[in-house]
Each structure stands twice: as structure tokens, then as C-alpha cells.
N, C-alpha and C. Protein backbone atom coordinates (compact mmCIF):
# COMPACT_ATOMS: atom_id res chain seq x y z
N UNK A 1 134.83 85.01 97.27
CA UNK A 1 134.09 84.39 98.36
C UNK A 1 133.51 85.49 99.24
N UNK A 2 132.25 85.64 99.83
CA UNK A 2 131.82 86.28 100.41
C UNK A 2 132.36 86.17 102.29
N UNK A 3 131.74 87.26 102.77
CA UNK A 3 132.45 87.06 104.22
C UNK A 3 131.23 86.66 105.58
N UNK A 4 130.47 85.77 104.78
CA UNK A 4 129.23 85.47 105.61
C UNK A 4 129.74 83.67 105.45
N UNK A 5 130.93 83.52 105.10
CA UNK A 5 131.03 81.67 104.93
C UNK A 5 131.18 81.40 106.62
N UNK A 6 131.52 81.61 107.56
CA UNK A 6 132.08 81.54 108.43
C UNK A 6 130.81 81.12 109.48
N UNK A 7 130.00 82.49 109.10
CA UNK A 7 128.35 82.65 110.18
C UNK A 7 127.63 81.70 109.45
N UNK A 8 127.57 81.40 108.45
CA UNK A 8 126.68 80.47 108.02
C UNK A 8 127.09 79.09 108.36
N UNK A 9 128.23 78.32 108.73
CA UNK A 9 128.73 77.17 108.91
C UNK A 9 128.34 77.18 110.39
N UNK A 10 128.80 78.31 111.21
CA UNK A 10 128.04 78.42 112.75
C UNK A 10 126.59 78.22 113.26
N UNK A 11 125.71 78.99 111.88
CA UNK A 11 124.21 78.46 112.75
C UNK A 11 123.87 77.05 111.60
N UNK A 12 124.78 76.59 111.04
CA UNK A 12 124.63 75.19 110.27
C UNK A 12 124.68 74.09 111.67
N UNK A 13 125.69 74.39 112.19
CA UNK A 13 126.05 73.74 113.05
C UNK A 13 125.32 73.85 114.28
N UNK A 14 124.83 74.99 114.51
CA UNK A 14 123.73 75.34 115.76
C UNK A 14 122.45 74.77 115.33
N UNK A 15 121.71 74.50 114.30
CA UNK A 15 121.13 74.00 113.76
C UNK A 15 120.95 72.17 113.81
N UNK A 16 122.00 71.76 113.77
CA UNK A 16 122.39 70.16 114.00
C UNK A 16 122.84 70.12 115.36
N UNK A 17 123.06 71.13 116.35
CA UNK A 17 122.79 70.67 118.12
C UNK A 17 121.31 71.01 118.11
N UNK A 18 120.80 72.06 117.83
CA UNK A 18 119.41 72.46 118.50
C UNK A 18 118.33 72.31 117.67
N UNK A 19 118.18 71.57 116.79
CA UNK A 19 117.40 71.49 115.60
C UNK A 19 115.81 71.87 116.06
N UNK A 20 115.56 71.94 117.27
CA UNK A 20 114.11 72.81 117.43
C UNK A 20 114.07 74.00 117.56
N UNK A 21 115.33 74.80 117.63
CA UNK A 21 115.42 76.35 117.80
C UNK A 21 114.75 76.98 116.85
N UNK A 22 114.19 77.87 116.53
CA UNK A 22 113.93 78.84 115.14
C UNK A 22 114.13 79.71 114.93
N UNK A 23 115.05 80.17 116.07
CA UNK A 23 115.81 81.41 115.68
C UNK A 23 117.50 80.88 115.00
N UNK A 24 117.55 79.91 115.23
CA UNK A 24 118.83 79.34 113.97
C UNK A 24 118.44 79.54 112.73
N UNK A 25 117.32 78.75 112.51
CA UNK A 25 117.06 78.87 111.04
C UNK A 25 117.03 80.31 110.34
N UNK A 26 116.57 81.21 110.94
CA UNK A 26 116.00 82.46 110.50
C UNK A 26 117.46 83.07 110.16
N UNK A 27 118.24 83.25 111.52
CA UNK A 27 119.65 83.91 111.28
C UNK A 27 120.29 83.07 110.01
N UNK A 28 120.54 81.64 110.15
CA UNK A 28 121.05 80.91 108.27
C UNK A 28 120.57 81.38 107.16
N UNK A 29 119.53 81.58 107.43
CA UNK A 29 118.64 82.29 106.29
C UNK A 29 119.40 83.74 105.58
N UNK A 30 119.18 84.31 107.16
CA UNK A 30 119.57 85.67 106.97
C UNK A 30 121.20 85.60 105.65
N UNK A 31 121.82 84.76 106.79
CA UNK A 31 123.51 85.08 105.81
C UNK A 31 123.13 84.23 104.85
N UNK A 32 122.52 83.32 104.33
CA UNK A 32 122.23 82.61 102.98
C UNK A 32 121.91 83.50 101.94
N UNK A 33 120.93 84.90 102.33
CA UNK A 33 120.32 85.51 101.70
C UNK A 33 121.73 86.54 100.93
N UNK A 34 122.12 87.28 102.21
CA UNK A 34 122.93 87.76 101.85
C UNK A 34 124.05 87.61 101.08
N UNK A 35 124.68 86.48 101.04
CA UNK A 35 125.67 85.62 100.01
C UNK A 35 124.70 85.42 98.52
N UNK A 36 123.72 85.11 98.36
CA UNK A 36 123.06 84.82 97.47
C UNK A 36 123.49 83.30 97.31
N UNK A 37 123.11 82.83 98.68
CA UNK A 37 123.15 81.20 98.50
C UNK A 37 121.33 81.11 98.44
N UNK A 38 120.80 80.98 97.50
CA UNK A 38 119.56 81.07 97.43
C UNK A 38 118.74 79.47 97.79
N UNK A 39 119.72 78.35 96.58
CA UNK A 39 118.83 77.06 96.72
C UNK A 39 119.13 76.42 98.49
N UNK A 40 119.94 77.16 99.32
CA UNK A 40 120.09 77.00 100.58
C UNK A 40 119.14 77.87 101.42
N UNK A 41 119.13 78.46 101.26
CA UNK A 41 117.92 79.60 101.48
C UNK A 41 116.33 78.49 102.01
N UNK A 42 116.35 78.42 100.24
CA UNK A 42 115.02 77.46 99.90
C UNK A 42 114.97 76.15 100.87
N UNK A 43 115.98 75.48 100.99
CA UNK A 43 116.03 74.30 102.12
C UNK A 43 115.70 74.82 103.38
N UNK A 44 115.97 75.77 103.66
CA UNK A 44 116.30 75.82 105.24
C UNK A 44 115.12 76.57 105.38
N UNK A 45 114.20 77.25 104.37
CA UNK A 45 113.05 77.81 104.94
C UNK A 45 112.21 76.29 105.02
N UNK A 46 112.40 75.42 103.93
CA UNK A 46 111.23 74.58 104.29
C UNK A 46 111.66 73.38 105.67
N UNK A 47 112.70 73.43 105.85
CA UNK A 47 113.16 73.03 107.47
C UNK A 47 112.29 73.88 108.31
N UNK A 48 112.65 75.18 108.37
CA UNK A 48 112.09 75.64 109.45
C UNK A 48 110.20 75.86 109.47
N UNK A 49 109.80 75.75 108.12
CA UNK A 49 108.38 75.46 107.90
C UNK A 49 107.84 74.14 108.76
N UNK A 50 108.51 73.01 109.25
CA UNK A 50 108.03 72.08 109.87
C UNK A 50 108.21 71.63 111.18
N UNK A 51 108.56 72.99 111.57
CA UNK A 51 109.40 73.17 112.86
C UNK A 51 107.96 73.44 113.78
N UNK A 52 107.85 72.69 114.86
CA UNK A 52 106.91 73.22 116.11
C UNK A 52 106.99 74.99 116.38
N UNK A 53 106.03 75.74 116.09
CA UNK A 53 105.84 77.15 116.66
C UNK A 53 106.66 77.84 115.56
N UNK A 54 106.82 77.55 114.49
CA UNK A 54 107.25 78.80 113.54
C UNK A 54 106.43 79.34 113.16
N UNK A 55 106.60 80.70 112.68
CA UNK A 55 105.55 81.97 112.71
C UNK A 55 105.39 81.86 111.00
N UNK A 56 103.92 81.80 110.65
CA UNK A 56 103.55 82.14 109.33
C UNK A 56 104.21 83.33 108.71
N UNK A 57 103.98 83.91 109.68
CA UNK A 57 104.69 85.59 109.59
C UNK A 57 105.93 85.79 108.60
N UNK A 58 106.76 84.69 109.65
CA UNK A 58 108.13 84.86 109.36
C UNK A 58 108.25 84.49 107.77
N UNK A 59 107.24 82.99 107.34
CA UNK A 59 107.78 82.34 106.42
C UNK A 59 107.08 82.77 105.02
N UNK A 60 106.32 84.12 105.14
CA UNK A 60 105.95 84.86 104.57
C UNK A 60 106.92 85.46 104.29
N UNK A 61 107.17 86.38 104.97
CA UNK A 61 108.92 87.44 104.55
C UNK A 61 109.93 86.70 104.58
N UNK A 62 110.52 85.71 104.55
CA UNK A 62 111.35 84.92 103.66
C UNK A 62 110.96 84.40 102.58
N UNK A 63 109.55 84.38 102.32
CA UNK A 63 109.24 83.38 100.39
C UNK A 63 109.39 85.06 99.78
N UNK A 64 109.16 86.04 100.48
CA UNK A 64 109.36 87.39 99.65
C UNK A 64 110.68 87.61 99.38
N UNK A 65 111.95 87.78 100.81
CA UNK A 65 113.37 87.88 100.41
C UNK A 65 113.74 86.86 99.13
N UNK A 66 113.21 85.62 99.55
CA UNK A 66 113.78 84.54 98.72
C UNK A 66 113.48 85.23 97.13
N UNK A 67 112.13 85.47 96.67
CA UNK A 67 112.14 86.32 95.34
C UNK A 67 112.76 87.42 95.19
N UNK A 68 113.19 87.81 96.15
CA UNK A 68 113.46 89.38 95.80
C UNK A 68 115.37 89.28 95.37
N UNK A 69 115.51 87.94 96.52
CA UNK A 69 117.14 87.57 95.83
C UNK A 69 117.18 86.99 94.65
N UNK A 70 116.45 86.53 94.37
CA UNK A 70 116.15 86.13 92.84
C UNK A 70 116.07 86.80 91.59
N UNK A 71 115.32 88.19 91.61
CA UNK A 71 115.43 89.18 91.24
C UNK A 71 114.07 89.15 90.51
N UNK A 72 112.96 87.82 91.13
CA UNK A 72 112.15 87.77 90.60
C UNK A 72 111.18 88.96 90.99
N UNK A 73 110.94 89.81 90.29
CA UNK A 73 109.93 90.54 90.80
C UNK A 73 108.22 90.59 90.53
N UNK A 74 108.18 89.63 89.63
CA UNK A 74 106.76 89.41 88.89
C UNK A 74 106.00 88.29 89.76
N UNK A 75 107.24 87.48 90.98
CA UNK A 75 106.26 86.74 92.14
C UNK A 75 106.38 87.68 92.94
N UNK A 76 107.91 88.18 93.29
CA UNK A 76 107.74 88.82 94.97
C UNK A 76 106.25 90.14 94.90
N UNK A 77 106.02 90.68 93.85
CA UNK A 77 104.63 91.71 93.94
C UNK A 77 103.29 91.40 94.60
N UNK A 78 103.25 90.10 93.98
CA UNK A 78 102.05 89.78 94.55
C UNK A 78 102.39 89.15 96.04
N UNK A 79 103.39 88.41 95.93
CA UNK A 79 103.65 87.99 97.17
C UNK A 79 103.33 89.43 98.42
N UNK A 80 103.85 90.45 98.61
CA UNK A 80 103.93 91.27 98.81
C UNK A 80 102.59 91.81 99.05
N UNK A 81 102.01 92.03 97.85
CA UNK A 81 100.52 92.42 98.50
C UNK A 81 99.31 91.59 98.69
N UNK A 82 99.77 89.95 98.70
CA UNK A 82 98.86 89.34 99.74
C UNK A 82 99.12 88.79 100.90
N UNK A 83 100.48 89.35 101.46
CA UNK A 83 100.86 89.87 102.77
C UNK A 83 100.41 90.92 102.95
N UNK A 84 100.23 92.10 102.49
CA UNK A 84 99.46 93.36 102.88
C UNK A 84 98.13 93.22 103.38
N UNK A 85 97.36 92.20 102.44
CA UNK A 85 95.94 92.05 102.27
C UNK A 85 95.84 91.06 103.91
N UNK A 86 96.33 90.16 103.93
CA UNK A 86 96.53 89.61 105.19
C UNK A 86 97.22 89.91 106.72
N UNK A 87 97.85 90.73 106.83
CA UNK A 87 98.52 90.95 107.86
C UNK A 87 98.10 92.54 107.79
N UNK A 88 96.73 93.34 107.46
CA UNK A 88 97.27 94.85 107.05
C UNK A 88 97.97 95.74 108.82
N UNK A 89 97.81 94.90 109.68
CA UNK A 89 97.83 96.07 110.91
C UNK A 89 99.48 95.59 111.56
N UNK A 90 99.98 93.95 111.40
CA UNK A 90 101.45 93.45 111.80
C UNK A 90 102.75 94.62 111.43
N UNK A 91 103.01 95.00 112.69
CA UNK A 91 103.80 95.71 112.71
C UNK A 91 105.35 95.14 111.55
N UNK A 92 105.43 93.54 112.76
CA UNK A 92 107.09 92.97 111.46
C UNK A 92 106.59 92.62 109.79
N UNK A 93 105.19 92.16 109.49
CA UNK A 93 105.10 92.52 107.94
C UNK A 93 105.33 93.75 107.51
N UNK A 94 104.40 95.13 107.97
CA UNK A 94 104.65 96.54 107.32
C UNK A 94 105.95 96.64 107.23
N UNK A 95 106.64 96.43 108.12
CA UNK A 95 108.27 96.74 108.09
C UNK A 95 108.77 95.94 106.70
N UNK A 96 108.74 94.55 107.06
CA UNK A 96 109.52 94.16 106.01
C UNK A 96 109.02 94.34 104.56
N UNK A 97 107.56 95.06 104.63
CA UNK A 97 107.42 95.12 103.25
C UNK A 97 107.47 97.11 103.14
N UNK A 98 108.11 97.62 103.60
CA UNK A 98 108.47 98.79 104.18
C UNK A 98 110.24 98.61 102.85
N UNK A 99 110.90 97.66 103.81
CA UNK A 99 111.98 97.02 103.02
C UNK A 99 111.93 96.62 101.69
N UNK A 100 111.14 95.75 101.56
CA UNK A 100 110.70 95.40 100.35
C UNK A 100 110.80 96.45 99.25
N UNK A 101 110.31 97.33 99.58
CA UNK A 101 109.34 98.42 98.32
C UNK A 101 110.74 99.44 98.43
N UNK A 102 111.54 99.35 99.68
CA UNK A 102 112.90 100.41 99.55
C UNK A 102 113.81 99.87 98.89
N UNK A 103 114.10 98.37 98.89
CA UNK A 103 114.73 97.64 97.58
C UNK A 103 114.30 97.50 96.43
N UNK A 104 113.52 98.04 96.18
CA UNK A 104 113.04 98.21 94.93
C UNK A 104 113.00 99.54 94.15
N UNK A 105 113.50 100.73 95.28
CA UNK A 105 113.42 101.88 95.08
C UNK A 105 112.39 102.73 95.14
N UNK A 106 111.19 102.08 95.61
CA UNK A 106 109.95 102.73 95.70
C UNK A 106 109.53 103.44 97.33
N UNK A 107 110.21 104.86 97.11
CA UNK A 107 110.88 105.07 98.66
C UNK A 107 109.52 105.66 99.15
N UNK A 108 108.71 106.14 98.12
CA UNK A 108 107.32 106.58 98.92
C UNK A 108 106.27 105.30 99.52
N UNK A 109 106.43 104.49 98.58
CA UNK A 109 105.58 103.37 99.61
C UNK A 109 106.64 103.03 100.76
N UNK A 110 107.54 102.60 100.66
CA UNK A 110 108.53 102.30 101.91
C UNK A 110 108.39 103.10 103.29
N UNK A 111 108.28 104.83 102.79
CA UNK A 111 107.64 105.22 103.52
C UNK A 111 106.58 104.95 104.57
N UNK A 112 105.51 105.25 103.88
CA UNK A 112 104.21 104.81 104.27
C UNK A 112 103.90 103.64 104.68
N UNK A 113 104.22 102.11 104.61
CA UNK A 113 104.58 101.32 105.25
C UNK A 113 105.53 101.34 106.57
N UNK A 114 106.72 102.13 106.56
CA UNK A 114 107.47 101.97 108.02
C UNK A 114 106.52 102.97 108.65
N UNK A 115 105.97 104.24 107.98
CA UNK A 115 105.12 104.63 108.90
C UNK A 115 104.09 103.62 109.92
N UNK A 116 103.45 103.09 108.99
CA UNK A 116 102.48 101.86 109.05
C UNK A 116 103.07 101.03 110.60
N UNK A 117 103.87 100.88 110.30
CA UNK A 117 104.57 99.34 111.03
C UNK A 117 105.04 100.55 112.60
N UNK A 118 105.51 101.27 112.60
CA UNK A 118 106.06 102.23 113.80
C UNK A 118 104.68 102.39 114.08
N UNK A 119 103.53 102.75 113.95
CA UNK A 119 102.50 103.12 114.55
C UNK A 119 101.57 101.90 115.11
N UNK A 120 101.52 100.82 114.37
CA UNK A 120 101.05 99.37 114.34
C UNK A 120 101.87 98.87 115.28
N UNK A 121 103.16 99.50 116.40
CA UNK A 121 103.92 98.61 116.90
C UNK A 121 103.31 99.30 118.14
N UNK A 122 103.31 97.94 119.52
CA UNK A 122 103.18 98.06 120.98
C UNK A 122 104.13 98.70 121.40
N UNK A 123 103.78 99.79 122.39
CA UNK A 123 104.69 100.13 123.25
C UNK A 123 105.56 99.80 124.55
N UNK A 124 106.31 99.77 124.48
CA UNK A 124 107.44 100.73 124.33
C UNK A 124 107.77 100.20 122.50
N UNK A 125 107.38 101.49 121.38
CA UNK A 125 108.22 100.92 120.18
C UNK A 125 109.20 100.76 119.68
N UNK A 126 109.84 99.98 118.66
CA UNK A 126 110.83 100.00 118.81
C UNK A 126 110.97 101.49 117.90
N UNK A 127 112.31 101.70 117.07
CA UNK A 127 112.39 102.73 116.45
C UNK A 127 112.95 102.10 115.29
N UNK A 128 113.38 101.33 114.54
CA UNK A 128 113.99 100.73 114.03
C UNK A 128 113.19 101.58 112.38
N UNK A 129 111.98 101.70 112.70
CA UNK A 129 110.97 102.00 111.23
C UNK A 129 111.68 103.29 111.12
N UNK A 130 111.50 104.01 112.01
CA UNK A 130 111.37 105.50 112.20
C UNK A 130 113.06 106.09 111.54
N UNK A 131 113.72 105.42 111.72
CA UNK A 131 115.29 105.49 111.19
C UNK A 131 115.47 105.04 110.08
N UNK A 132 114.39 103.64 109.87
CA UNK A 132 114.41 103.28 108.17
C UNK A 132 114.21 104.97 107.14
N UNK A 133 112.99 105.33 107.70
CA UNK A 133 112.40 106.37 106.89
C UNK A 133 113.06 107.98 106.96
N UNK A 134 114.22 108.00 107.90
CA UNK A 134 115.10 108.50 108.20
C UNK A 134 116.07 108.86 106.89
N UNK A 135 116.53 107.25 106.84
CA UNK A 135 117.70 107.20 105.83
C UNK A 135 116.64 107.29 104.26
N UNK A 136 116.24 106.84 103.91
CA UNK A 136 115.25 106.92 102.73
C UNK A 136 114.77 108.68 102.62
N UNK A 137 114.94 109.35 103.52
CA UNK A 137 114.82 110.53 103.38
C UNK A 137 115.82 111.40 102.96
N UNK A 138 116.70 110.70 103.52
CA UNK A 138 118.47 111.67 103.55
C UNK A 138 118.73 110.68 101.72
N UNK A 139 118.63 109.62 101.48
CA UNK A 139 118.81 109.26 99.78
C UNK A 139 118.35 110.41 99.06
N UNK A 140 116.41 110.79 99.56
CA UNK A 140 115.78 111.60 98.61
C UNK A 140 116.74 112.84 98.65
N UNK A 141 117.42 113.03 99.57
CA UNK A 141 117.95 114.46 99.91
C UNK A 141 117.09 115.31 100.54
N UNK A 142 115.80 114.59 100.95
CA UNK A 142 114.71 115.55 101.81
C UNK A 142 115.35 115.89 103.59
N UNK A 143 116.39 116.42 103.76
CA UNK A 143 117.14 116.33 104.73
C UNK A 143 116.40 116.84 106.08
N UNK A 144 115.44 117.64 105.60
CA UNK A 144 114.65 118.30 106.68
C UNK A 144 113.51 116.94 107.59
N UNK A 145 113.52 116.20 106.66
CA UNK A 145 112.24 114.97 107.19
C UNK A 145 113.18 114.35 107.58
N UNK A 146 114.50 113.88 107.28
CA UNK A 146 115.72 113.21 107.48
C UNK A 146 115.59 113.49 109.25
N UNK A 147 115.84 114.73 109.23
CA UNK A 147 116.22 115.47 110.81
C UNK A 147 114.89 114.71 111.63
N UNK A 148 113.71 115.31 111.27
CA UNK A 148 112.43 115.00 111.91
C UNK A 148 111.86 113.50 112.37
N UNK A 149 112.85 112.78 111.58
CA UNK A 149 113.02 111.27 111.84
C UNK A 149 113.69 111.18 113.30
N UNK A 150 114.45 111.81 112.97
CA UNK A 150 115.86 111.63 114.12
C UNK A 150 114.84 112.05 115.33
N UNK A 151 114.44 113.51 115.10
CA UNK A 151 113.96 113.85 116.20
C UNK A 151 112.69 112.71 116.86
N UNK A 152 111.91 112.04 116.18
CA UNK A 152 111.03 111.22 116.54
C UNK A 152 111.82 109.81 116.84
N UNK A 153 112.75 109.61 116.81
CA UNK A 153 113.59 108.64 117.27
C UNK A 153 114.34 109.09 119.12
N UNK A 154 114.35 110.48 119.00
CA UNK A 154 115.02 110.03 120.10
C UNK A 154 113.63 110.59 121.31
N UNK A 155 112.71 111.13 120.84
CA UNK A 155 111.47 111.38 121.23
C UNK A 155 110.69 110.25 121.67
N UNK A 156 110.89 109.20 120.96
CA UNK A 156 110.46 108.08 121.11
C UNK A 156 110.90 107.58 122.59
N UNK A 157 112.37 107.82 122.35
CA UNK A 157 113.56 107.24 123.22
C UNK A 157 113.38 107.77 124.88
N UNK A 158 112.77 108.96 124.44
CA UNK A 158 112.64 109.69 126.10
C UNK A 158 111.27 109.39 126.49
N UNK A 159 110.29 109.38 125.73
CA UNK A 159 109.18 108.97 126.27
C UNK A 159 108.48 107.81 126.46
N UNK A 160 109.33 106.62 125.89
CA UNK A 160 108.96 105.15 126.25
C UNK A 160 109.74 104.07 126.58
């Protein structure tokens, strides 16, 4: 048994008090994904698809996680780059397809995407990219860009 049964019964249940929230759905999602409860996954995105004010955005990078837990990779590709083709400047697409392409092992586009998404983001940014491309550096063993991450993380940190 996985150790996400617990959080997932919590925003099940936050879900059936607040059923207009959409940040419930997203977090169920999240631990659905992670367990590889997938055909739950699939429900609860199209719940939150009919929800007042949910973000296309979002339900874009969940039909991608959803393939990518699947292990389908012959949809999530395209999926993937007609989110690129559509969103090219959205800071939370570049990211998650930043993710995308680092689960897949393809650490130079991952790259270049969190680049993408850290520069595409309003200021004050966050740093969240900048540490992705951090750790994807320290995998390659490129430890020196590893550092230079860091340093633009906390550079970030003092100047915004």
C-alpha cells in the first residue's frame, strides 16, 4: 500500500464539503498520480474540468501527467508540444513541461524549458525552475552549473 492513502481520503472528503474549490481537486490529483491511482486521476480531472474558473492551463498538465503515469509516451509527446505551441511564453506550462522532458530523461530540453519558465515568470520570481535545473545538473555531474544554479537562486533571493 502506498503512503498517500491517507491524503487522498482527506481532499476526497474536502472535495464533498467544498465541491467548488479547485485547489482540492488538483492536490487529489496530485496524490492519485503519485500512487498510480490513474482511473481516479481520470475522474477527478473531468470533475474539476466542469468546475466554475478552472484553468485550461492546469487541465492541460494533468491530461500530460495522466499519460506520462501511464507510461504512454506516444500521446503525452504530442500532448506536450501542443502545449508548447500554445502556451509558448506561460511560465507554469514551461515548467511543467521542463518536468515532463526531465522524466523522461531528456535533461537538455528540461533545461531549456525551466530556463524558459524562470525567465517567462513575473517578478518577484519564484526560483523553483532555477533549482529544478540545479539538480538536473548535479545528475549530469556538471557540478559547476549545479553551483551557478544555486548561486542564481539565492541571487534571485536578495534581489527580489
Amino acid at each position: 500500500i502506498r503512503q498517500h492513502h491517507k491524503t487522498i481520503l482527506f481532499y476526497k472528503e474536502q472535495i464533498e464539503r467544498f465541491p467548488e474549490a479547485p485547489r482540492n481537486y488538483l492536490e487529489l490529483m496530485n496524490n492519485l498520480l503519485v500512487d498510480h491511482r490513474i482511473a481516479e486521476a481520470k475522474e477527478t480531472l473531468e470533475k474539476y474540468r466542469k468546475l466554475k474558473g478552472c484553468s485550461e492551463q492546469r487541465i492541460r498538465i494533468y491530461e500530460l501527467r495522466i499519460a506520462v503515469c501511464e507510461g504512454n509516451r506516444k500521446h503525452a509527446d504530442p500532448l506536450a508540444k501542443a502545449m508548447l505551441a500554445d502556451y509558448p511564453n506561460d511560465a507554469k506550462i514551461l515548467f511543467a513541461l521542463g518536468g515532463y522532458y526531465a522524466d523522461c530523461e531528456e535533461y537538455e530540453e528540461a533545461i531549456k524549458l525551466f530556463e524558459q519558465s524562470y525567465e517567462a515568470g513575473a517578478e518577484p520570481h519564484y526560483v523553483d525552475a532555477l533549482q529544478a535545473m540545479a539538480v538536473l545538473y548535479e545528475i549530469r555531474k556538471e557540478y559547476k552549473e549545479a553551483i551557478r544554479m544555486q548561486e542564481r537562486v539565492l541571487q534571485t533571493l536578495k534581489e527580489e
